[in-house]
C-alpha atoms as a PDB file:
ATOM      1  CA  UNK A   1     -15.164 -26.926  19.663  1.00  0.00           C
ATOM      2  CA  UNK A   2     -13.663 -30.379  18.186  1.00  0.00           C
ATOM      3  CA  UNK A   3     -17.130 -31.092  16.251  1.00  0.00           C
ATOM      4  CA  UNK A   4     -16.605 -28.065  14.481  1.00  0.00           C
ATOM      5  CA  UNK A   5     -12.916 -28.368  14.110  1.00  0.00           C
ATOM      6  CA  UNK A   6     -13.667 -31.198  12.113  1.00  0.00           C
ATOM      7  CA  UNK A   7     -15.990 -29.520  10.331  1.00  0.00           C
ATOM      8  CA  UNK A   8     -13.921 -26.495   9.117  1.00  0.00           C
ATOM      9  CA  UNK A   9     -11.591 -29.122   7.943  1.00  0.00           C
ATOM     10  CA  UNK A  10     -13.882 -30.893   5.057  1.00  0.00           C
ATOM     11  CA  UNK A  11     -15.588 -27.458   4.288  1.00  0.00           C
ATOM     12  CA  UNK A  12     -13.530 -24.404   3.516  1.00  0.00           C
ATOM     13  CA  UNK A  13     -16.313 -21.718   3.970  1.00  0.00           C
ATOM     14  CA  UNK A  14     -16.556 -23.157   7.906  1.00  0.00           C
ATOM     15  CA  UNK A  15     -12.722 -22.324   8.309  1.00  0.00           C
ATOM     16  CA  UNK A  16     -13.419 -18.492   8.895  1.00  0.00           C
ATOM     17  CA  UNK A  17     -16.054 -19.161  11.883  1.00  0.00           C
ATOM     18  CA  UNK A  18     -13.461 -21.687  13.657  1.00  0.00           C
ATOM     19  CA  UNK A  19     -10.593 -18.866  13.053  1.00  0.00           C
ATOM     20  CA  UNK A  20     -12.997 -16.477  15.150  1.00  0.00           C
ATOM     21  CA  UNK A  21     -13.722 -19.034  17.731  1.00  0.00           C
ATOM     22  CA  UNK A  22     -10.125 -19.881  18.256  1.00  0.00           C
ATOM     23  CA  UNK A  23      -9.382 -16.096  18.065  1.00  0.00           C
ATOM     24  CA  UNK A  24     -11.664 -15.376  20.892  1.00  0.00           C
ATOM     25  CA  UNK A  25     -10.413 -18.252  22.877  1.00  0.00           C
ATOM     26  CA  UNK A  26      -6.764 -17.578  22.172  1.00  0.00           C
ATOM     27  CA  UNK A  27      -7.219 -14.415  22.993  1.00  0.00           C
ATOM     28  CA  UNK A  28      -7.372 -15.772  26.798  1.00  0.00           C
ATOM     29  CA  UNK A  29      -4.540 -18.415  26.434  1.00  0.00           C
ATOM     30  CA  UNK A  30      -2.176 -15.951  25.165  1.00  0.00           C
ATOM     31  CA  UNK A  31      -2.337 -13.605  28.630  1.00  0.00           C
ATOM     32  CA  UNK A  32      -0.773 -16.750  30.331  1.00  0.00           C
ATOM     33  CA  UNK A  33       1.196 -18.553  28.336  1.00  0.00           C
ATOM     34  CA  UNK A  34       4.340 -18.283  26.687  1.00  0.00           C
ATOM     35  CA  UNK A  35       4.685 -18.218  23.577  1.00  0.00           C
ATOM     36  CA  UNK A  36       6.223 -21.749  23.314  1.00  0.00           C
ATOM     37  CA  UNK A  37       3.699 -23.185  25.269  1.00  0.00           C
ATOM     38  CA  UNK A  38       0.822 -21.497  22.760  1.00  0.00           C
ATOM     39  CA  UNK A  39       2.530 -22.856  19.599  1.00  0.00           C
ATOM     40  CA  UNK A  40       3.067 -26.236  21.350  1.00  0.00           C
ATOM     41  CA  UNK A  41      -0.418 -26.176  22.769  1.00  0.00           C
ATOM     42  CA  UNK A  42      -1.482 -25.732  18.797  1.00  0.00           C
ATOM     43  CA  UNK A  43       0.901 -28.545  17.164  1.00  0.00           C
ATOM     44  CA  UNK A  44      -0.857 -30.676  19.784  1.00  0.00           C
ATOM     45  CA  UNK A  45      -4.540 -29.922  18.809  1.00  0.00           C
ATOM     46  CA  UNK A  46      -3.836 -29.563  15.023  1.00  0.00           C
ATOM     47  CA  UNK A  47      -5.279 -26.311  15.584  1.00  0.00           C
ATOM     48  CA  UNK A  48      -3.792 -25.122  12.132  1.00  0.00           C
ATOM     49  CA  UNK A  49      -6.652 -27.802  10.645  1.00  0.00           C
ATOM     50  CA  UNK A  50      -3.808 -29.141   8.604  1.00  0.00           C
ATOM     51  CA  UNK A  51      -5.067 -32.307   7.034  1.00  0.00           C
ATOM     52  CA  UNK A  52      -1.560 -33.913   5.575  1.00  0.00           C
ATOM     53  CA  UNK A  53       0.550 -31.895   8.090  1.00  0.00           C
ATOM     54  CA  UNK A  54       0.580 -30.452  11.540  1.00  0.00           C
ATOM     55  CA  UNK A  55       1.979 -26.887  10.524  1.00  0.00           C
ATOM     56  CA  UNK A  56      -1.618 -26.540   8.654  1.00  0.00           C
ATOM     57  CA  UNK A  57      -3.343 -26.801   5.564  1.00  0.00           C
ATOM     58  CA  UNK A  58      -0.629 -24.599   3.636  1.00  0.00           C
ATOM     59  CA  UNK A  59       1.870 -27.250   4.167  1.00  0.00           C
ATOM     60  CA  UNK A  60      -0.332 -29.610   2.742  1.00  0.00           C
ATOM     61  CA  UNK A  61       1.131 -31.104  -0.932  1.00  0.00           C
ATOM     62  CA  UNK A  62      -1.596 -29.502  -2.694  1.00  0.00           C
ATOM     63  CA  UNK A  63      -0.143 -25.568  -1.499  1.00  0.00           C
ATOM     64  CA  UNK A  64       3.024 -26.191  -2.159  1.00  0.00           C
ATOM     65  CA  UNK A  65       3.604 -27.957  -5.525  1.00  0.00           C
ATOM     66  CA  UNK A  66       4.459 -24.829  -6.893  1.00  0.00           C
ATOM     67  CA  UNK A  67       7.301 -23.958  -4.238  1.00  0.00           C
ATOM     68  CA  UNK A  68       8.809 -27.513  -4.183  1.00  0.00           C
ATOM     69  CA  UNK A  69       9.147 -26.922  -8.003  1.00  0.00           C
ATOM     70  CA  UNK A  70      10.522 -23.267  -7.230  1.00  0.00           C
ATOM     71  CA  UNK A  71      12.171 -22.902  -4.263  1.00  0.00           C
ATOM     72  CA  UNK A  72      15.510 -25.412  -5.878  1.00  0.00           C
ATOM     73  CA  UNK A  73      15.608 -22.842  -8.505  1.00  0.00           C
ATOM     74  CA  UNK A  74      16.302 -19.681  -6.048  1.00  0.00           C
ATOM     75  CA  UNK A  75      18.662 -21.854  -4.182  1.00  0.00           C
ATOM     76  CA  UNK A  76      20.905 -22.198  -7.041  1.00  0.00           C
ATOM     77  CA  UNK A  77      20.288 -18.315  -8.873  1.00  0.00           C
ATOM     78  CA  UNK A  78      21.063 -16.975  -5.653  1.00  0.00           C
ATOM     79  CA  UNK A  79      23.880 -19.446  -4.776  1.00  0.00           C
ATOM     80  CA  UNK A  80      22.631 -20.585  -1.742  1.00  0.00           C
ATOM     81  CA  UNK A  81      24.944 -22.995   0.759  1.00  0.00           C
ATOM     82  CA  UNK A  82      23.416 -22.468   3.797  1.00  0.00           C
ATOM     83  CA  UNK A  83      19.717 -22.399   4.721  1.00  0.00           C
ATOM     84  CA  UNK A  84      18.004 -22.129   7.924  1.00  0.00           C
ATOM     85  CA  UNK A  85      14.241 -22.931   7.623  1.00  0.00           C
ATOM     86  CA  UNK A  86      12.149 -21.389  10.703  1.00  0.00           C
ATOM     87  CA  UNK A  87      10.128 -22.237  11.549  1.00  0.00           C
ATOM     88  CA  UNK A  88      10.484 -26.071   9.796  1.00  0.00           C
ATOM     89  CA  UNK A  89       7.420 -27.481  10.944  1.00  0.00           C
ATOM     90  CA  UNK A  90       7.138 -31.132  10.165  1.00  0.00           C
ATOM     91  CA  UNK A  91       9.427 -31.178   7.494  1.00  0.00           C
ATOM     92  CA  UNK A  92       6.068 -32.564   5.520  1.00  0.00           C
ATOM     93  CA  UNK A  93       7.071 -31.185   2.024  1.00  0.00           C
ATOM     94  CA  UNK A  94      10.491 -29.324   2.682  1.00  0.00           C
ATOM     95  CA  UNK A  95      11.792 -33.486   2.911  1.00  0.00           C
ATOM     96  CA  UNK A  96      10.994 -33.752  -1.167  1.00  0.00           C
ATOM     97  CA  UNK A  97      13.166 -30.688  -2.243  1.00  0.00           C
ATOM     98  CA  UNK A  98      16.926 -32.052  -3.219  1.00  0.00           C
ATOM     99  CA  UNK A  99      19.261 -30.031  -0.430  1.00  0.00           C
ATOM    100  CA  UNK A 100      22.195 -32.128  -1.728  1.00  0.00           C
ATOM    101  CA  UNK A 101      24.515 -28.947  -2.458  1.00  0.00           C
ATOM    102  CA  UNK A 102      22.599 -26.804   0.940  1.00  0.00           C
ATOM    103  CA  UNK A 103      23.626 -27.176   4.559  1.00  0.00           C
ATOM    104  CA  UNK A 104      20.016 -27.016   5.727  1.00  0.00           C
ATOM    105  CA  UNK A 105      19.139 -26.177   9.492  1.00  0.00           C
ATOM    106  CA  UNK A 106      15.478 -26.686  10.555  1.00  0.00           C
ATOM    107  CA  UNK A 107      14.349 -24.822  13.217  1.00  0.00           C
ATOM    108  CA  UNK A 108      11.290 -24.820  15.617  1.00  0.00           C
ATOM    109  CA  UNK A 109      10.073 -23.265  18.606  1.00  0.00           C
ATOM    110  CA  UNK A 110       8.125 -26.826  19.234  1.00  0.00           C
ATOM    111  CA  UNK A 111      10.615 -29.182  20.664  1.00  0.00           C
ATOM    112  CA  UNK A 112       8.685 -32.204  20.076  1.00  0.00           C
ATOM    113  CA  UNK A 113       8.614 -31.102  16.547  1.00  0.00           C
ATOM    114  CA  UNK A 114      12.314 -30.581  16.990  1.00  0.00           C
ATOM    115  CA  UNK A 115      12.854 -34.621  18.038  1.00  0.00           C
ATOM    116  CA  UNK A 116      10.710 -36.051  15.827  1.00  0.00           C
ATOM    117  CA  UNK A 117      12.062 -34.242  12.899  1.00  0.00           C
ATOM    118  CA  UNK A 118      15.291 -35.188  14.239  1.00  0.00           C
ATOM    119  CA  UNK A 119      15.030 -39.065  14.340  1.00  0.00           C
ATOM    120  CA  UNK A 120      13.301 -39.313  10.925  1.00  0.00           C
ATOM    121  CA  UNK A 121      15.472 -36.945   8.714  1.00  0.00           C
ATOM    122  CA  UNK A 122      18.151 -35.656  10.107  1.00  0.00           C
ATOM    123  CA  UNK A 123      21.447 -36.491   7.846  1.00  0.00           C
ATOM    124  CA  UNK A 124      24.671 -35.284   7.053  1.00  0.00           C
ATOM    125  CA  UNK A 125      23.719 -31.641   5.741  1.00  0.00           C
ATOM    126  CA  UNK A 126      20.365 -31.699   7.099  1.00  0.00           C
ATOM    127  CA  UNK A 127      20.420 -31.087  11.282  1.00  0.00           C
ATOM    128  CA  UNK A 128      16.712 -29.811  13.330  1.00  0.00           C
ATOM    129  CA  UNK A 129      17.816 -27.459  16.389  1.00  0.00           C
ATOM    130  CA  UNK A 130      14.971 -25.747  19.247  1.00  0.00           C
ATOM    131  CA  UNK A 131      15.179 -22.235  18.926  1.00  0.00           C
ATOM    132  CA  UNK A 132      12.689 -19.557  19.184  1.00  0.00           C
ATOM    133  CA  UNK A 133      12.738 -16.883  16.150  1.00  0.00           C
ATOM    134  CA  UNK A 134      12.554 -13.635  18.777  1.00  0.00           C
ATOM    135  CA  UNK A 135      14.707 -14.571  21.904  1.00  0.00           C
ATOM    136  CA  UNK A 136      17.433 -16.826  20.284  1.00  0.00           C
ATOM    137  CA  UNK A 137      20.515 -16.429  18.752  1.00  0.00           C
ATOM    138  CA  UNK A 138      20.458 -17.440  14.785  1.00  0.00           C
ATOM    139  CA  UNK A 139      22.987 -18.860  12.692  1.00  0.00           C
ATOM    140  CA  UNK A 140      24.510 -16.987   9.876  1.00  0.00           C
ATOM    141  CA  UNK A 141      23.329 -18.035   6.701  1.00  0.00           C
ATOM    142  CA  UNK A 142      23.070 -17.626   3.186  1.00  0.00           C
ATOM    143  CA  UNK A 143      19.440 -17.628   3.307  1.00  0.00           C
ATOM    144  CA  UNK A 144      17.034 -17.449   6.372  1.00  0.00           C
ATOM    145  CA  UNK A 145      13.550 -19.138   4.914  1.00  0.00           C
ATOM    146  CA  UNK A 146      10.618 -17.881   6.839  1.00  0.00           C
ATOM    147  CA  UNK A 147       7.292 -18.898   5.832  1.00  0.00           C
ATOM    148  CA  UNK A 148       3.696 -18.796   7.240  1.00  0.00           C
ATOM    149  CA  UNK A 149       5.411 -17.286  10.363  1.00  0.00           C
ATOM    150  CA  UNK A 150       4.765 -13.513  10.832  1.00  0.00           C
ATOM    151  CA  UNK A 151       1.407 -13.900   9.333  1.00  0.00           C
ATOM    152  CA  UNK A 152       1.107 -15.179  12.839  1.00  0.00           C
ATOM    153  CA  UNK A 153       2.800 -12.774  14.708  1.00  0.00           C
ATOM    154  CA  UNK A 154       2.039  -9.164  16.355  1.00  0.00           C
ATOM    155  CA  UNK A 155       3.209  -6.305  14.746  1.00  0.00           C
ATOM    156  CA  UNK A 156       5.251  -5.704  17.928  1.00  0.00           C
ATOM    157  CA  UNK A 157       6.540  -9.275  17.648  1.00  0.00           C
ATOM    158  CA  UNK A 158       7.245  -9.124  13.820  1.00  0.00           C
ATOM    159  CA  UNK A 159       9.724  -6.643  14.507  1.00  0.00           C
ATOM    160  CA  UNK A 160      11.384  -8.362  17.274  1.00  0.00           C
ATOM    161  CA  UNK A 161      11.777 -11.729  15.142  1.00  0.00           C
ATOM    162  CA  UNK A 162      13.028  -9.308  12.278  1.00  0.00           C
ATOM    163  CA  UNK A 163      15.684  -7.520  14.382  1.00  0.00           C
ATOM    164  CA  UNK A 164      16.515 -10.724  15.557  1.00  0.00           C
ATOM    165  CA  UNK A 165      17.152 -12.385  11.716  1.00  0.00           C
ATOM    166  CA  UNK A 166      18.942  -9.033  10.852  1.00  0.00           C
ATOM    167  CA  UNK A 167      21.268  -9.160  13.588  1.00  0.00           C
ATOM    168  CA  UNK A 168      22.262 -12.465  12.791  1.00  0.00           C
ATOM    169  CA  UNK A 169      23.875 -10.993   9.757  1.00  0.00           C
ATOM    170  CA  UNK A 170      22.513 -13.505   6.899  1.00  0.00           C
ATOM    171  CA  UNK A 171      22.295 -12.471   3.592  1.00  0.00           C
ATOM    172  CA  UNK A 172      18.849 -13.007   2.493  1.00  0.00           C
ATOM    173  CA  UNK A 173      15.377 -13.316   3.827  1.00  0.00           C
ATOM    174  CA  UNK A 174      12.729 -15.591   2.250  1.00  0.00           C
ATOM    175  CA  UNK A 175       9.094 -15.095   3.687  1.00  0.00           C
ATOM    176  CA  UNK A 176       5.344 -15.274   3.073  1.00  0.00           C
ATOM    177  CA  UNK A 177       3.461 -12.039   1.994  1.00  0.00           C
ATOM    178  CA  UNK A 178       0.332 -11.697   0.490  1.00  0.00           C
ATOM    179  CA  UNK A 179       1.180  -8.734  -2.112  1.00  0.00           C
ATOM    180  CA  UNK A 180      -2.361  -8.048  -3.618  1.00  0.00           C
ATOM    181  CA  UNK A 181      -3.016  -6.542   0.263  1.00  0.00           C
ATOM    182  CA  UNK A 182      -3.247  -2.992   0.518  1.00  0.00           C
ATOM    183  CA  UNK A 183      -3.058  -2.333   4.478  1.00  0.00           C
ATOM    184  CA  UNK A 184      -2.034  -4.405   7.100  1.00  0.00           C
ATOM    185  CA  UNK A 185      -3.962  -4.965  10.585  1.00  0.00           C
ATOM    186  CA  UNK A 186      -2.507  -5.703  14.335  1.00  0.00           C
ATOM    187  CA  UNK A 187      -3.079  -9.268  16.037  1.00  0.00           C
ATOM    188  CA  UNK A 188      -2.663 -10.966  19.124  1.00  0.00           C
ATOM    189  CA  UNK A 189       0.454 -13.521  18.529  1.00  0.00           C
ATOM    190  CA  UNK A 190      -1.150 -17.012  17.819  1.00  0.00           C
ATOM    191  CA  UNK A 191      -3.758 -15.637  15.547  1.00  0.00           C
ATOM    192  CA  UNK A 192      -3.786 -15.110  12.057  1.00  0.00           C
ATOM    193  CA  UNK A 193      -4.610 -12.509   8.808  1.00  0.00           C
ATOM    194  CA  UNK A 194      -2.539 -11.940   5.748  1.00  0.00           C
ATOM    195  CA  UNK A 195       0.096  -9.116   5.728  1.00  0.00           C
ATOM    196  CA  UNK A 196       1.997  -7.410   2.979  1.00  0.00           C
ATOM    197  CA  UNK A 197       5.658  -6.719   3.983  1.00  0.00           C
ATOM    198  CA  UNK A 198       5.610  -4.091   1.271  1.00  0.00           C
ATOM    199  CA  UNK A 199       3.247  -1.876   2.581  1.00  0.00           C
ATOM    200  CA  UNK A 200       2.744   0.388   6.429  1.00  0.00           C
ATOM    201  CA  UNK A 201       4.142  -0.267   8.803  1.00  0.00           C
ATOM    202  CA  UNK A 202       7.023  -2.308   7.334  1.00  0.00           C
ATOM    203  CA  UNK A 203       7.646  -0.365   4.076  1.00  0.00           C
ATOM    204  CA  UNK A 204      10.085  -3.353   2.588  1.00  0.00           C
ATOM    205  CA  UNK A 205      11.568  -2.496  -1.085  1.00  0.00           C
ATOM    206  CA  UNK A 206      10.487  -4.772  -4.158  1.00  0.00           C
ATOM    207  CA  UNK A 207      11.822  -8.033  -3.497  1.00  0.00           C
ATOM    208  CA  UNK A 208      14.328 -10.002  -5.437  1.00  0.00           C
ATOM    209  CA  UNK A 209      12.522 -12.029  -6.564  1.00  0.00           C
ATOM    210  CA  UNK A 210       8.676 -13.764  -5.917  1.00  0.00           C
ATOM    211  CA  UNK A 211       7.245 -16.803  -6.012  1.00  0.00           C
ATOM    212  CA  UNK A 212       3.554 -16.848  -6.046  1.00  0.00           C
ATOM    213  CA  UNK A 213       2.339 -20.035  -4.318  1.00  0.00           C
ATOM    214  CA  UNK A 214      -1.278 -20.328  -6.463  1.00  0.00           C
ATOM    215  CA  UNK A 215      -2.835 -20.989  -3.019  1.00  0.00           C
ATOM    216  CA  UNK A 216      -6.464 -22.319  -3.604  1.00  0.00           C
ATOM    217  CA  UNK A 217      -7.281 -21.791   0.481  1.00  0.00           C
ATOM    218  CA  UNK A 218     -10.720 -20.491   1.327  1.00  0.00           C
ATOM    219  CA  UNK A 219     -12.033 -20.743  -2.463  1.00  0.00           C
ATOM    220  CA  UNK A 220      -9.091 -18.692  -3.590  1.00  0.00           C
ATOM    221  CA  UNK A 221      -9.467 -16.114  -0.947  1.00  0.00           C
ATOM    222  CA  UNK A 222      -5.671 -15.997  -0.552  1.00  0.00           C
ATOM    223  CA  UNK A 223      -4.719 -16.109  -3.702  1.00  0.00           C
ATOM    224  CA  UNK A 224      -1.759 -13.361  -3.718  1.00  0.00           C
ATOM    225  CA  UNK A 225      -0.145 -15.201  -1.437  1.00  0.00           C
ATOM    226  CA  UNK A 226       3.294 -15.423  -2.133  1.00  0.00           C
ATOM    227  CA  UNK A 227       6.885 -15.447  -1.348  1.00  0.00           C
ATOM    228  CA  UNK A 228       9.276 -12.594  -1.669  1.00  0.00           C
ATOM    229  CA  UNK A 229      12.844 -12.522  -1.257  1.00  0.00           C
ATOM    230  CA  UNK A 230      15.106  -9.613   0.430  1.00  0.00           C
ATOM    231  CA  UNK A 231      18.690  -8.950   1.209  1.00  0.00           C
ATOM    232  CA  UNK A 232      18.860  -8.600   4.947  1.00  0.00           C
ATOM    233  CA  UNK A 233      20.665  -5.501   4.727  1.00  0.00           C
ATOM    234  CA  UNK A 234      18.253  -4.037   3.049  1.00  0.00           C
ATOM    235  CA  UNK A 235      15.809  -5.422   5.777  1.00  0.00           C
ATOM    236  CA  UNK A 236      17.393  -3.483   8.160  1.00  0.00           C
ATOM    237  CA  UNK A 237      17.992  -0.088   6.663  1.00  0.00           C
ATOM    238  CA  UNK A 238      13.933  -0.103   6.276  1.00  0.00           C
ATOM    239  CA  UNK A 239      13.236  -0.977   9.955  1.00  0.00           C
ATOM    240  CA  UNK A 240      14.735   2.353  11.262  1.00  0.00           C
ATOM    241  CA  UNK A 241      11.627   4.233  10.435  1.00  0.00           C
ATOM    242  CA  UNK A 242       9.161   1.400  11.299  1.00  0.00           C
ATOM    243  CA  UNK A 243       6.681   3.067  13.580  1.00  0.00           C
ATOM    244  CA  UNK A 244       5.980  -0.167  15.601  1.00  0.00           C
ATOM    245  CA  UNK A 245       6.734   0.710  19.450  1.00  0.00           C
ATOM    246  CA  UNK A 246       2.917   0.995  19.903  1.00  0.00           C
ATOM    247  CA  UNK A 247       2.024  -2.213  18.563  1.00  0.00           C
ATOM    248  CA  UNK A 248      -0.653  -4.094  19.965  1.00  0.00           C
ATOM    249  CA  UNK A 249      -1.706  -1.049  21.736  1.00  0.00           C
ATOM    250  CA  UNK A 250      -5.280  -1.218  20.274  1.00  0.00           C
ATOM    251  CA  UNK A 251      -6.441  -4.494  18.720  1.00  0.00           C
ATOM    252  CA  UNK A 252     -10.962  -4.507  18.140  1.00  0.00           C
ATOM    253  CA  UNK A 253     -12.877  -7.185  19.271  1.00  0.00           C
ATOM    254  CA  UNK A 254     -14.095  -9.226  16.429  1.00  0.00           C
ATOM    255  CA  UNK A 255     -17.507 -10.704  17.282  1.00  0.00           C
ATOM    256  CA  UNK A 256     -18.147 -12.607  14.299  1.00  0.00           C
ATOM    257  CA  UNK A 257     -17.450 -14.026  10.757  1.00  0.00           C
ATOM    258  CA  UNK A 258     -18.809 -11.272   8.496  1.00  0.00           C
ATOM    259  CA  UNK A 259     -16.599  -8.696  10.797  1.00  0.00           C
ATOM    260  CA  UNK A 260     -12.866 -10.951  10.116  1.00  0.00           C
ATOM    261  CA  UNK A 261     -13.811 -10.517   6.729  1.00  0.00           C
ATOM    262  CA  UNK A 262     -14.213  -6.524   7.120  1.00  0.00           C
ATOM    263  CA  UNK A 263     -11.481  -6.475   9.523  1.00  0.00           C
ATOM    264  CA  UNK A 264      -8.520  -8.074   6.567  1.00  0.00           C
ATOM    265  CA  UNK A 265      -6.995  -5.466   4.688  1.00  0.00           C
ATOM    266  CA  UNK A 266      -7.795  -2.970   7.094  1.00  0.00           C
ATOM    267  CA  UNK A 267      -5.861  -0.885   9.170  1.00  0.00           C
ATOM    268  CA  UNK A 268      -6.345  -0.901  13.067  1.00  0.00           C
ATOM    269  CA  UNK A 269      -3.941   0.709  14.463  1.00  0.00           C
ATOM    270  CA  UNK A 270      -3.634   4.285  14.544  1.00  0.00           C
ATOM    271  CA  UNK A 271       0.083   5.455  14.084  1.00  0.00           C
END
């Protein structure tokens, strides 16, 4: 497994068979561990291949250029003061974006993420706290700034984390969606696939506002990825018909390469 972890890291088209390998092998992990321990266990390993950052190869400068040359711009249209960034990661390229006029709050269900971050850049205005996006209380903000989170998550666990950032009573939501994707398929928490918050199960309105990363991942595979900006309210007036209390009930077995790539953009859940 490590010979061709490095591997998928120098050649893009190797990336999909190490997904399925870790897919079938964090299939088992996830029965007994929490989910603390899994994304630990994963910051530990690199397991998000991440070559200039441990939260993965879309943290790396290269992905997000475009944000660090957007993401100012929304702060000041929408008037932003407060910010809470969850998960923060490593704080690899959030550290380059001027927060001078933002109270930012990092936040990480890693804890050793947590310290580090803590003893290298926290600052007056810019404070790192351990909390978990599903179980723990958040702060109330002007802007809660999710990305390459959910895209992680269950269905039955994206709706916990998003009753969660509702019911902390922020004003606006800032996370990853991929919005060329037509359907969206169930996971195991700790995997990964693209979703599109716009479409079933979640049924969000047009964002705000989007800011399309130009992500060059798996020659271009991803290239809708993008970021898409909601009023919480709004959030939360859409989740009362979200059909998502059978999530996870019936996830298929994907035995190799050629069947993640049929799997994305399908449907596999029957609601």
């Amino acid at each position: 497994m490590r010979i061709v972890k490095k591997i998928a890291k120098q050649i893009p088209g190797v990336r999909l068979v190490y997904r399925v390998l870790c897919d079938w092998s964090g299939r088992y992990q996830m029965k007994s561990k929490s989910m603390e321990d899994l994304f630990t266990d994963i910051y530990r390993k690199n397991g998000f291949l991440g070559k200039d950052s441990v939260s993965g190869p879309g943290s790396d400068v290269q992905q997000t250029s475009i944000i660090t040359r957007e993401l100012p711009a929304l702060i000041e249209a929408f008037k932003i003061s407060t910010m809470l960034d969850i998960p923060c990661g490593d704080f690899h390229w959030m550290k380059s974006i001027d927060l001078k006029n933002t109270a930012y709050t990092g936040a990480d269900i890693v804890e050793e993420l947590i310290q580090e971050n803590s003893a290298k850049y926290g600052r007056d205005g810019v404070r790192f706290h351990h909390l978990n996006l599903i179980t723990d209380n958040l702060p109330k903000v002007d802007l809660v700034f999710c990305r390459d989170c959910l895209v992680h998550f269950s269905f039955a666990d994206i709706a916990l984390a998003l009753e969660n950032v509702c019911n902390s009573e922020s004003k606006y939501f800032l996370t990853t969606t991929f919005v060329g994707r037509n359907k969206n398929h169930d996971i195991r928490t700790g995997s990964w696939r693209p979703i599109n918050l716009e479409r079933f199960p979640f049924g969000f309105p047009k964002p705000l506002r989007v800011i399309q990363e130009g992500c060059t991942e798996d020659e271009g595979a991803f290239g809708d990825k993008s970021l898409g900006l909601w009023r919480i309210a709004d959030i939360r007036t859409c989740s009362r018909d979200w059909p998502l209390s059978r999530a996870t009930s019936s996830i298929p077995e994907i035995s190799s390469a050629s069947d993640m790539k049929r799997t994305e953009g399908r449907s596999t859940l029957d609601f």
